[in-house]
C-alpha atoms as a PDB file:
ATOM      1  CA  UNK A   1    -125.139  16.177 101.702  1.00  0.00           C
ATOM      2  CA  UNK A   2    -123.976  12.768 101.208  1.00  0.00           C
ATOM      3  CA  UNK A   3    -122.637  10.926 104.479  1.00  0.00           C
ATOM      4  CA  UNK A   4    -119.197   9.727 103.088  1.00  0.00           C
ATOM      5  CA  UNK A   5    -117.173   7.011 105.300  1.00  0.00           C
ATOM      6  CA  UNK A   6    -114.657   8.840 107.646  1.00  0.00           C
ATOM      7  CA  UNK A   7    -111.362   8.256 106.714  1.00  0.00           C
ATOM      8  CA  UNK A   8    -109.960   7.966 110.185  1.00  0.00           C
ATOM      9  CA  UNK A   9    -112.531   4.981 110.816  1.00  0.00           C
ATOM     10  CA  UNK A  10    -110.464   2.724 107.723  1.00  0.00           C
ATOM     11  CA  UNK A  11    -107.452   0.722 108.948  1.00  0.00           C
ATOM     12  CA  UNK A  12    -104.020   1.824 107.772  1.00  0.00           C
ATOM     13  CA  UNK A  13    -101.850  -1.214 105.999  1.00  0.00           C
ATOM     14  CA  UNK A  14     -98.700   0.277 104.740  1.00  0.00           C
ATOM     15  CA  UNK A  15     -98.304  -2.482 102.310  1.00  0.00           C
ATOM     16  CA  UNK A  16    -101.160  -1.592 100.530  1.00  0.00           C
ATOM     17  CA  UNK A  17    -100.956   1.835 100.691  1.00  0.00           C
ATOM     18  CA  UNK A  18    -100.098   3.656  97.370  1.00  0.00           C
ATOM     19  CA  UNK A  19     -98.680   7.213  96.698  1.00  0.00           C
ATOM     20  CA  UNK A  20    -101.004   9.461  94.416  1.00  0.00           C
ATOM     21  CA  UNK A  21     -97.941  10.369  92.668  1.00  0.00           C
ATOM     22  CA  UNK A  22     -97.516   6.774  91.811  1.00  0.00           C
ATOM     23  CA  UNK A  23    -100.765   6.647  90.470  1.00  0.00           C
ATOM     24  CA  UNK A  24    -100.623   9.583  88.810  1.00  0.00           C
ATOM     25  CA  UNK A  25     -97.484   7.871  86.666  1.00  0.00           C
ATOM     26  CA  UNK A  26     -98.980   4.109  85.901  1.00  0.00           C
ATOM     27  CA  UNK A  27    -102.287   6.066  85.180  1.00  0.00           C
ATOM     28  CA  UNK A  28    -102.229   9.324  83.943  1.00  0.00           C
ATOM     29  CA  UNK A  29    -105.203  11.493  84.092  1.00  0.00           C
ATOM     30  CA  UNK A  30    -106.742  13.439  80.954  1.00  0.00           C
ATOM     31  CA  UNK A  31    -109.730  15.967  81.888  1.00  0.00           C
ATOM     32  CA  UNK A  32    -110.423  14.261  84.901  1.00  0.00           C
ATOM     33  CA  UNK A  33    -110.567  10.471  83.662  1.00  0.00           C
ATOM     34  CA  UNK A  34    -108.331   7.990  84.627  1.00  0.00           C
ATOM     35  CA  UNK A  35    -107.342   6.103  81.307  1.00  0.00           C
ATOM     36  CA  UNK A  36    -104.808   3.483  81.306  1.00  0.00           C
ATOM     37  CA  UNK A  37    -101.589   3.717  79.743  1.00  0.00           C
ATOM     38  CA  UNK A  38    -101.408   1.312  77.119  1.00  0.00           C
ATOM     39  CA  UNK A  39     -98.829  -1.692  77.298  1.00  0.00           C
ATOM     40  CA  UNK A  40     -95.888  -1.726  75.100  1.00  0.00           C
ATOM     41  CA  UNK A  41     -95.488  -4.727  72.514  1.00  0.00           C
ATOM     42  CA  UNK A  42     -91.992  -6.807  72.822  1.00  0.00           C
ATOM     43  CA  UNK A  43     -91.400  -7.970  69.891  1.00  0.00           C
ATOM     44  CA  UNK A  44     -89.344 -11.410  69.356  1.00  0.00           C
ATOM     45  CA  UNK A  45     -85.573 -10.766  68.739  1.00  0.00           C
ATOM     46  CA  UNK A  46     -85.117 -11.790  65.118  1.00  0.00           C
ATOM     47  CA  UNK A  47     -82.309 -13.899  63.779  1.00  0.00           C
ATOM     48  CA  UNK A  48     -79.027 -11.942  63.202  1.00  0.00           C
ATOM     49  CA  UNK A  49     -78.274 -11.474  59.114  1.00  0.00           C
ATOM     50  CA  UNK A  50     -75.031 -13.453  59.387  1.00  0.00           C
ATOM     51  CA  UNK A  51     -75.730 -15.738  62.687  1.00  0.00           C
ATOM     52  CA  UNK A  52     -72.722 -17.011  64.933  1.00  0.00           C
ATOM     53  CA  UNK A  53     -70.867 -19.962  63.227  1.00  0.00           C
ATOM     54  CA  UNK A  54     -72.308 -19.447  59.761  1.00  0.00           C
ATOM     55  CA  UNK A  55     -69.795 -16.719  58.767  1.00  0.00           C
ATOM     56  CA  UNK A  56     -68.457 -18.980  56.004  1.00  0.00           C
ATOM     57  CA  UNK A  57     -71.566 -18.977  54.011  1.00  0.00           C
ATOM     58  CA  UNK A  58     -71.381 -15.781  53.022  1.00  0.00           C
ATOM     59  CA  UNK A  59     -68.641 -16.463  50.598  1.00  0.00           C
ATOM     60  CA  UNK A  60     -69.854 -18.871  48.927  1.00  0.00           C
ATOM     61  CA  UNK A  61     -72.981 -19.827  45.925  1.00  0.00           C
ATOM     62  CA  UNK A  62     -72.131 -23.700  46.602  1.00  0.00           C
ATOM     63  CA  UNK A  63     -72.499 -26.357  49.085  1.00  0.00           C
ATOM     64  CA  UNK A  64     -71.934 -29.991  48.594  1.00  0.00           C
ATOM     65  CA  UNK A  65     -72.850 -32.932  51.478  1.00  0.00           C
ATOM     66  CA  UNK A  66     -69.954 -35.184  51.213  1.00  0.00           C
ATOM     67  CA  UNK A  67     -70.475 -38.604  53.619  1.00  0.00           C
ATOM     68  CA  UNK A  68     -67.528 -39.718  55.232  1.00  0.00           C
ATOM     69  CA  UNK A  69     -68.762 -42.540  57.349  1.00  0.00           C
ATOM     70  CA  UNK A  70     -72.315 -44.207  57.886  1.00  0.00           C
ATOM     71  CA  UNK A  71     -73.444 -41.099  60.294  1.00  0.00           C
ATOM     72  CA  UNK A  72     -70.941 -38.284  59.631  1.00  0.00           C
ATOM     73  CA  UNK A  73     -70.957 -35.599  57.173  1.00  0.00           C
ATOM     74  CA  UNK A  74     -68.648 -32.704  55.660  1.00  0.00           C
ATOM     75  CA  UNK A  75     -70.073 -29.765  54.135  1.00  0.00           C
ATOM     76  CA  UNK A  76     -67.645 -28.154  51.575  1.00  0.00           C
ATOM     77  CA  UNK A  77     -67.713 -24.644  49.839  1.00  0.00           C
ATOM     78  CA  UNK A  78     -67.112 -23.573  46.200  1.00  0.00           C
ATOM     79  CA  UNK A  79     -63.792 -24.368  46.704  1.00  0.00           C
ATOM     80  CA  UNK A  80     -63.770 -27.807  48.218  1.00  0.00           C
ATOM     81  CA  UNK A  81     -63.245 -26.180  51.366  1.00  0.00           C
ATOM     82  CA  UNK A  82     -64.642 -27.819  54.409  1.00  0.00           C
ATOM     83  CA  UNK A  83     -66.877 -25.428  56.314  1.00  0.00           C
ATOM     84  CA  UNK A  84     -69.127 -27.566  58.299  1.00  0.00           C
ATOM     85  CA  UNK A  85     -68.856 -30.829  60.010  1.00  0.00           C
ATOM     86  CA  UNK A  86     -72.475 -33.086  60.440  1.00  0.00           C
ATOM     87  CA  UNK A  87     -73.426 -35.501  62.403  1.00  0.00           C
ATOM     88  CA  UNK A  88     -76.313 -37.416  63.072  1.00  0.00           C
ATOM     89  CA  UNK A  89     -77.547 -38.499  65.727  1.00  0.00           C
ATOM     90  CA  UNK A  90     -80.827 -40.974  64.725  1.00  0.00           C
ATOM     91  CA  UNK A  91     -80.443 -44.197  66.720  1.00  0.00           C
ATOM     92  CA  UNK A  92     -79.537 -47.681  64.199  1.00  0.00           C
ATOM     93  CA  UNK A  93     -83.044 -49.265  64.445  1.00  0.00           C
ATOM     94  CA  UNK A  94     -84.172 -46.323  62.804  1.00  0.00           C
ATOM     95  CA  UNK A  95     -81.661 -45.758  60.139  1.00  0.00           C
ATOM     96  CA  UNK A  96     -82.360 -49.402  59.105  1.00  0.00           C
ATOM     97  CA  UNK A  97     -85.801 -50.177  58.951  1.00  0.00           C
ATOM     98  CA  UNK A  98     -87.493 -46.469  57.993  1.00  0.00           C
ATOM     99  CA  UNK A  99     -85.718 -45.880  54.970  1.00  0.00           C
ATOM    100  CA  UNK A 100     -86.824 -42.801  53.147  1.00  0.00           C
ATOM    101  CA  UNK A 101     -89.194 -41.730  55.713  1.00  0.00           C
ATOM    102  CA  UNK A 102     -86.857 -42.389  58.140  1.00  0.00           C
ATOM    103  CA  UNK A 103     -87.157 -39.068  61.025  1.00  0.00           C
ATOM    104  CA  UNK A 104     -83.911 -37.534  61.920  1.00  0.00           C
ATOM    105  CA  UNK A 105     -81.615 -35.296  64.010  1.00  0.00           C
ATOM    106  CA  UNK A 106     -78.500 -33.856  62.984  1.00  0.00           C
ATOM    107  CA  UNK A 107     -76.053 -31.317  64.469  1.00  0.00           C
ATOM    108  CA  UNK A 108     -73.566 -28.926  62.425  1.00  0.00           C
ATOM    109  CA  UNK A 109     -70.467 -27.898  64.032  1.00  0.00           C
ATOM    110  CA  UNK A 110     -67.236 -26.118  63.415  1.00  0.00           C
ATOM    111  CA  UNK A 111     -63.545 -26.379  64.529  1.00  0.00           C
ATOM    112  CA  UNK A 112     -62.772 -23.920  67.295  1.00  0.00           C
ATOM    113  CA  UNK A 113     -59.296 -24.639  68.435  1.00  0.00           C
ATOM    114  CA  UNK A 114     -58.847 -28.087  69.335  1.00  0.00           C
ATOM    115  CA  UNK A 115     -62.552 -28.389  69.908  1.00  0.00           C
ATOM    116  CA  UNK A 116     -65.779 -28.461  67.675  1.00  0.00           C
ATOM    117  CA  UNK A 117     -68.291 -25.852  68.333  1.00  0.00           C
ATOM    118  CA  UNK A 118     -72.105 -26.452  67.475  1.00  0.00           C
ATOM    119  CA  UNK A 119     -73.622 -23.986  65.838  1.00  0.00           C
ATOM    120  CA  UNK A 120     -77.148 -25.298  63.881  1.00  0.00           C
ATOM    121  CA  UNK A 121     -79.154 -28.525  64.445  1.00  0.00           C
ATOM    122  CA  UNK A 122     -81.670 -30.060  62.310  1.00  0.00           C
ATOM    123  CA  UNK A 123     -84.736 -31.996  63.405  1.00  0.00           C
ATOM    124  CA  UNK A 124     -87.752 -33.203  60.907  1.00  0.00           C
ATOM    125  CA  UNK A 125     -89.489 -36.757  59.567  1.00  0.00           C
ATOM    126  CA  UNK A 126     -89.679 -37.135  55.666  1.00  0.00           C
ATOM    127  CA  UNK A 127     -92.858 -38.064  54.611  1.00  0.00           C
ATOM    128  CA  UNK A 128     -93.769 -40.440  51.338  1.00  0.00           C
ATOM    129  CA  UNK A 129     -96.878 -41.535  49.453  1.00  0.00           C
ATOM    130  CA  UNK A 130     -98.505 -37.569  49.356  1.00  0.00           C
ATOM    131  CA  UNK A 131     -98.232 -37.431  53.310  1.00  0.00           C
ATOM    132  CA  UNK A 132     -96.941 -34.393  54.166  1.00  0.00           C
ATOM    133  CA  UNK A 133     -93.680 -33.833  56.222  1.00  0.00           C
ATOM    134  CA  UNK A 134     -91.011 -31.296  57.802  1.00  0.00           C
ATOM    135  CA  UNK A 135     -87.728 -30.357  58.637  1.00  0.00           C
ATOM    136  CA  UNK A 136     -86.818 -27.637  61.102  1.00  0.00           C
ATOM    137  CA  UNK A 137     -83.605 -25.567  61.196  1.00  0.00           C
ATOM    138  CA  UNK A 138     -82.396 -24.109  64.755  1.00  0.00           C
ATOM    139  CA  UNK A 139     -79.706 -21.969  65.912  1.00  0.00           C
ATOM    140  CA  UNK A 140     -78.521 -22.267  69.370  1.00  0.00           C
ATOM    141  CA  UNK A 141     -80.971 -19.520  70.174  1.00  0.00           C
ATOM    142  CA  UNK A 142     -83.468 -19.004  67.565  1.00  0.00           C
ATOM    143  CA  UNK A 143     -85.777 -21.213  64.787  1.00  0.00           C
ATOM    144  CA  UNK A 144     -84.171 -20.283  61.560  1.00  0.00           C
ATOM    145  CA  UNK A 145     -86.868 -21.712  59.462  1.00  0.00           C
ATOM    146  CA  UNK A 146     -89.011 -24.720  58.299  1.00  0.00           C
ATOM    147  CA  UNK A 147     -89.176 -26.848  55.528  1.00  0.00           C
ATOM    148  CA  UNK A 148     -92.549 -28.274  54.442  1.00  0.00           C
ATOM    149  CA  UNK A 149     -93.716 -30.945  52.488  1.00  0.00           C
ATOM    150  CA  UNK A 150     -96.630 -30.636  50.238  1.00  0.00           C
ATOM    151  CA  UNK A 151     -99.190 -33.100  51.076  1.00  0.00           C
ATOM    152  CA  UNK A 152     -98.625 -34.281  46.827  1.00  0.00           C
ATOM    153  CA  UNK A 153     -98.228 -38.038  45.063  1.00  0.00           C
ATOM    154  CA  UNK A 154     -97.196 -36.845  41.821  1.00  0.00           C
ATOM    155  CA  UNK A 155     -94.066 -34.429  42.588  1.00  0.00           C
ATOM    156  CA  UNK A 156     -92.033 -33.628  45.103  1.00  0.00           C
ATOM    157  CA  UNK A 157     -92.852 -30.358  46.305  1.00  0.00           C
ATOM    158  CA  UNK A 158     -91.296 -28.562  49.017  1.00  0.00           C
ATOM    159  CA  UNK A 159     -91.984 -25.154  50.807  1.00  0.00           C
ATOM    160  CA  UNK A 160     -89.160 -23.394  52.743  1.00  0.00           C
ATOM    161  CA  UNK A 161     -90.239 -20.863  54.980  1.00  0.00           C
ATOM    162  CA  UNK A 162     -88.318 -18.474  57.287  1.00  0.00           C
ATOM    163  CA  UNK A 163     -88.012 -17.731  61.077  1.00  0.00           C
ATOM    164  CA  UNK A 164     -91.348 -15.455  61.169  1.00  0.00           C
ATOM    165  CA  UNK A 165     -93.546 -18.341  58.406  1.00  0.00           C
ATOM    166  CA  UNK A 166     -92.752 -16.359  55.616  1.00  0.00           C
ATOM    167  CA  UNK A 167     -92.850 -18.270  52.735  1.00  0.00           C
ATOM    168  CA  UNK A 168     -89.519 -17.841  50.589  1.00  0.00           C
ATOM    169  CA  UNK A 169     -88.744 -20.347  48.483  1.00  0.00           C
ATOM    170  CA  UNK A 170     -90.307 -23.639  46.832  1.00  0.00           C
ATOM    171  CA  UNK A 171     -88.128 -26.422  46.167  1.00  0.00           C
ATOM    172  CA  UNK A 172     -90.036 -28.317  43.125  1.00  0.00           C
ATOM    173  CA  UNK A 173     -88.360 -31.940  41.865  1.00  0.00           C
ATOM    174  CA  UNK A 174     -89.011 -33.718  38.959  1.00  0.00           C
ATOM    175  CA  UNK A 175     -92.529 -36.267  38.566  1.00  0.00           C
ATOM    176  CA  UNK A 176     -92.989 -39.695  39.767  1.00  0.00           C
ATOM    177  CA  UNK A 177     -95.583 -42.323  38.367  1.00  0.00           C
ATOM    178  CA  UNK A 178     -97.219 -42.476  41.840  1.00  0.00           C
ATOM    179  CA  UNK A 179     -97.049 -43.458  45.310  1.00  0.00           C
ATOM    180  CA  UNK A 180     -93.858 -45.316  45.963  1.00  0.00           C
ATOM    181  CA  UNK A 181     -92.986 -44.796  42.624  1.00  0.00           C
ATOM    182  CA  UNK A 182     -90.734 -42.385  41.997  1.00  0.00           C
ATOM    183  CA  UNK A 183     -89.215 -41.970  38.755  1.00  0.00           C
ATOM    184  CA  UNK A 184     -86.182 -39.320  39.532  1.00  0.00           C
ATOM    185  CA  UNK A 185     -83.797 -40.326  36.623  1.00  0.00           C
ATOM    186  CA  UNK A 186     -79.869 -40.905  37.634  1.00  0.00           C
ATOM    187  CA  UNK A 187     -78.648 -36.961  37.876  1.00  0.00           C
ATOM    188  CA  UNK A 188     -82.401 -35.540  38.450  1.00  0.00           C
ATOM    189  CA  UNK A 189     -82.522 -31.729  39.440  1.00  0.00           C
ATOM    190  CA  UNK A 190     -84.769 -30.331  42.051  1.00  0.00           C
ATOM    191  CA  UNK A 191     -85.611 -26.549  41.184  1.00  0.00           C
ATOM    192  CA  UNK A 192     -85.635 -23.639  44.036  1.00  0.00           C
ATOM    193  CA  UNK A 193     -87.829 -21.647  42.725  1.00  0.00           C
ATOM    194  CA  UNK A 194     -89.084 -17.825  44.198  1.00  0.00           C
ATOM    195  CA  UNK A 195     -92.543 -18.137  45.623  1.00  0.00           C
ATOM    196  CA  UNK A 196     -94.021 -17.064  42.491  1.00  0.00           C
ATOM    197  CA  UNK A 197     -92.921 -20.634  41.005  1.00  0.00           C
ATOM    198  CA  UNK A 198     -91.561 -19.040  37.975  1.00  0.00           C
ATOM    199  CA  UNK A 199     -88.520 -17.282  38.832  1.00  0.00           C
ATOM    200  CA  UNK A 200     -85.092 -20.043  39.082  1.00  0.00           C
ATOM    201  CA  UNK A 201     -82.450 -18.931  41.298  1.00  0.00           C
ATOM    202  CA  UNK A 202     -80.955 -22.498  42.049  1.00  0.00           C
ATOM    203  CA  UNK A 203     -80.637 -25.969  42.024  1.00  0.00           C
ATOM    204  CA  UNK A 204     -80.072 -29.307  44.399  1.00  0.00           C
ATOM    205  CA  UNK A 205     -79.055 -32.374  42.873  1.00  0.00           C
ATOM    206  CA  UNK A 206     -77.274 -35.522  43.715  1.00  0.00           C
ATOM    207  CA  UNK A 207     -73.781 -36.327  41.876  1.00  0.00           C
ATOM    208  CA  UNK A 208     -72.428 -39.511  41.287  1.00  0.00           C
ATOM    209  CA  UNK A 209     -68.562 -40.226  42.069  1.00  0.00           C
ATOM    210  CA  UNK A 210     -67.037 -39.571  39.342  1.00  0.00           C
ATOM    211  CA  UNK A 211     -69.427 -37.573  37.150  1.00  0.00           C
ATOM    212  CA  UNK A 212     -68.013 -34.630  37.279  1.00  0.00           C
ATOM    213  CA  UNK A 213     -63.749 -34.364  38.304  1.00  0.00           C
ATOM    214  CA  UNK A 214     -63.978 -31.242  40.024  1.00  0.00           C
ATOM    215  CA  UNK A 215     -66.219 -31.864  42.460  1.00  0.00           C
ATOM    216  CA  UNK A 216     -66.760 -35.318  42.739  1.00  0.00           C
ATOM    217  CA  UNK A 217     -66.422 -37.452  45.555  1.00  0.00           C
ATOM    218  CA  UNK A 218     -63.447 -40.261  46.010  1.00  0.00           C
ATOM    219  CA  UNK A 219     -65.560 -41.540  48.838  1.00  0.00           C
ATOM    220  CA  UNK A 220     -69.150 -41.828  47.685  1.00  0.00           C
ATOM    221  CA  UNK A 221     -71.685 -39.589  45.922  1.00  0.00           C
ATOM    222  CA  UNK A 222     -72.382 -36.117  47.017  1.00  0.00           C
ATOM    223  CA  UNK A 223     -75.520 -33.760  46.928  1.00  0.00           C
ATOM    224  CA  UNK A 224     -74.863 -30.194  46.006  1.00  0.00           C
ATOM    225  CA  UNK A 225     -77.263 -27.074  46.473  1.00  0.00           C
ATOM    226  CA  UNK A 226     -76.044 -23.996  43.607  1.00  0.00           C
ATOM    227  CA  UNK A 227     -78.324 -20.487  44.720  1.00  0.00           C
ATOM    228  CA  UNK A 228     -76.873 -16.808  44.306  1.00  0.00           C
ATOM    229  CA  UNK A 229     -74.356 -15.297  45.933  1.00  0.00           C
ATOM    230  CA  UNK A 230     -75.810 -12.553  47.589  1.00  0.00           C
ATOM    231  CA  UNK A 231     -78.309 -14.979  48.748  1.00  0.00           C
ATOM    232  CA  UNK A 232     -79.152 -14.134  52.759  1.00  0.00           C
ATOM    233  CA  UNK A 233     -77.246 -16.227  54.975  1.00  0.00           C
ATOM    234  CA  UNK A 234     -80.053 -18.046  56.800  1.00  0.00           C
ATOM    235  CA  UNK A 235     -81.647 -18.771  53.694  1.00  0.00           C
ATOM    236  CA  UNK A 236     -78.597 -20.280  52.181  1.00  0.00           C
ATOM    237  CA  UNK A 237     -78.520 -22.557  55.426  1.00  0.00           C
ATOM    238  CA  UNK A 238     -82.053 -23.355  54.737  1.00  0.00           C
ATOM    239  CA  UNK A 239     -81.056 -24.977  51.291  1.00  0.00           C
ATOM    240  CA  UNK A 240     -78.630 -27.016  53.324  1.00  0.00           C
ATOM    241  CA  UNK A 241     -81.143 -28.884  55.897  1.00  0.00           C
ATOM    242  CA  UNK A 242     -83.005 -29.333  52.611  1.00  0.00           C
ATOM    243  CA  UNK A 243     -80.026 -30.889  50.698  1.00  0.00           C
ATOM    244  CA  UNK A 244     -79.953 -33.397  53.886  1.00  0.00           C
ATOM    245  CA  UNK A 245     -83.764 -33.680  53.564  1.00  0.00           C
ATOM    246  CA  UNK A 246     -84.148 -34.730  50.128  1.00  0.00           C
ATOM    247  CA  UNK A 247     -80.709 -36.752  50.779  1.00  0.00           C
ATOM    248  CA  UNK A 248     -82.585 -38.664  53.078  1.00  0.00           C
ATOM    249  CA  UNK A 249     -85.991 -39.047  51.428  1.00  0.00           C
ATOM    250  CA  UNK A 250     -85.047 -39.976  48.316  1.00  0.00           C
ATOM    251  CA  UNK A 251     -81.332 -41.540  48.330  1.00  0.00           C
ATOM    252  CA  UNK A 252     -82.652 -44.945  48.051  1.00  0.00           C
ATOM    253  CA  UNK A 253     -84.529 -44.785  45.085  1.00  0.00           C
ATOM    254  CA  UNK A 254     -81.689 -42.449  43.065  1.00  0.00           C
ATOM    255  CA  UNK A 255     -79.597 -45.216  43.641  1.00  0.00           C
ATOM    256  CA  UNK A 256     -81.997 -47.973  42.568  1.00  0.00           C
ATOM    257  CA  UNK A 257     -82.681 -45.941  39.179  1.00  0.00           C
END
């Protein structure tokens, strides 16, 4: 018979002394083998359909970027409406010496009361010359997506992905002669296209003050982003950071041509 150690002989430490009950819970036995109970997966919390603060999107297959002063924005609806306020925040160094690739930070708020409520913000760096960049789209307390630049000379091409990296849309602009030289003629259209790249559900493009009465600007020239309707709302927000994207990229050289 095998000599097995006496029990009494082992030192008692209440602290590490465990119930078999308890053990018999955290590990439960099946025919006489102790198997461990697997761990559950927590999955991420995803982003809300219609997130806080972006309620006004819903009603709406419009938005146009309307520049008030040198660093402030309005976004308006369909109906002129404003719906958004924008500001950004890149220091003036920046601003005046990294045109068109220029990186940036912007925050979107609303009017609560007598105050204004932030509800997105925007961070990314334009790229130029085939070098790939990006633009990402937060909520207070989620990433609602990212924008990405294809690393290409000859046309603007954009990918717009979701909170998880699913790709959703492309964002495809007209062709340039080459590096540094773009050719977008004066009222040039940038596509959204479905992944597929052959299904149009939208456009961005830039309009010039007085082009078009009912929605142009008394105060400058405007970019406007047309998708559908029932369009989700995060997505819709996603065609905003990249109306402020391409604003920024290529607003320069529009308004050379």
């Amino acid at each position: 018979m095998a000599n097995w150690p006496d029990p009494s002989s082992r030192k008692s430490s209440k602290s590490n002394s465990v119930h078999p009950a308890e053990i018999s819970r955290a590990y439960p036995v099946d025919g006489g083998i102790i198997t461990q109970q697997p761990v559950k997966e927590i999955k991420p919390e995803g982003v809300p359909d219609v997130p806080e603060g972006l309620e006004a999107l819903q009603k709406t297959q419009h938005l146009f970027i309307k520049q008030s002063v040198e660093t402030h924005y309005q976004v308006l609806d369909s109906d002129g409406e404003k719906i958004f306020m924008a500001d950004e925040l890149t220091d003036t160094s920046t601003r005046a010496f990294c045109r068109g690739t220029k990186p940036f930070d912007i925050s979107f708020f609303i009017r609560s009361g007598m105050y204004r409520k932030e509800v997105m913000k925007m961070c990314g760096e334009p790229r130029s010359c085939g070098c790939g960049g990006d633009i990402t789209l937060r909520l207070t307390k989620h990433t609602l997506g990212i924008i990405e630049q294809a690393t290409d000379c000859t046309i603007p091409y954009f990918y717009v992905n979701d909170w998880e990296g699913k790709e959703i849309l492309h964002i495809v602009g007209p062709a340039s002669r080459g590096c540094f030289n773009f050719s977008l003629d004066k009222g040039g259209e940038f596509d959204i296209l479905l992944p597929d790249d052959r299904t149009l559900i939208g456009k961005i493009a830039k309009y010039w003050g007085g082009k078009d009465k009912e929605i142009g600007s008394k105060i400058g020239d405007i970019w406007g982003v047309k998708f559908p309707l029932d369009m989700k709302v995060g997505h819709k927000a996603l065609l905003l950071a990249a109306c402020f994207l391409l604003n920024f990229q290529y607003q320069d050289v529009l308004d050379e041509n």
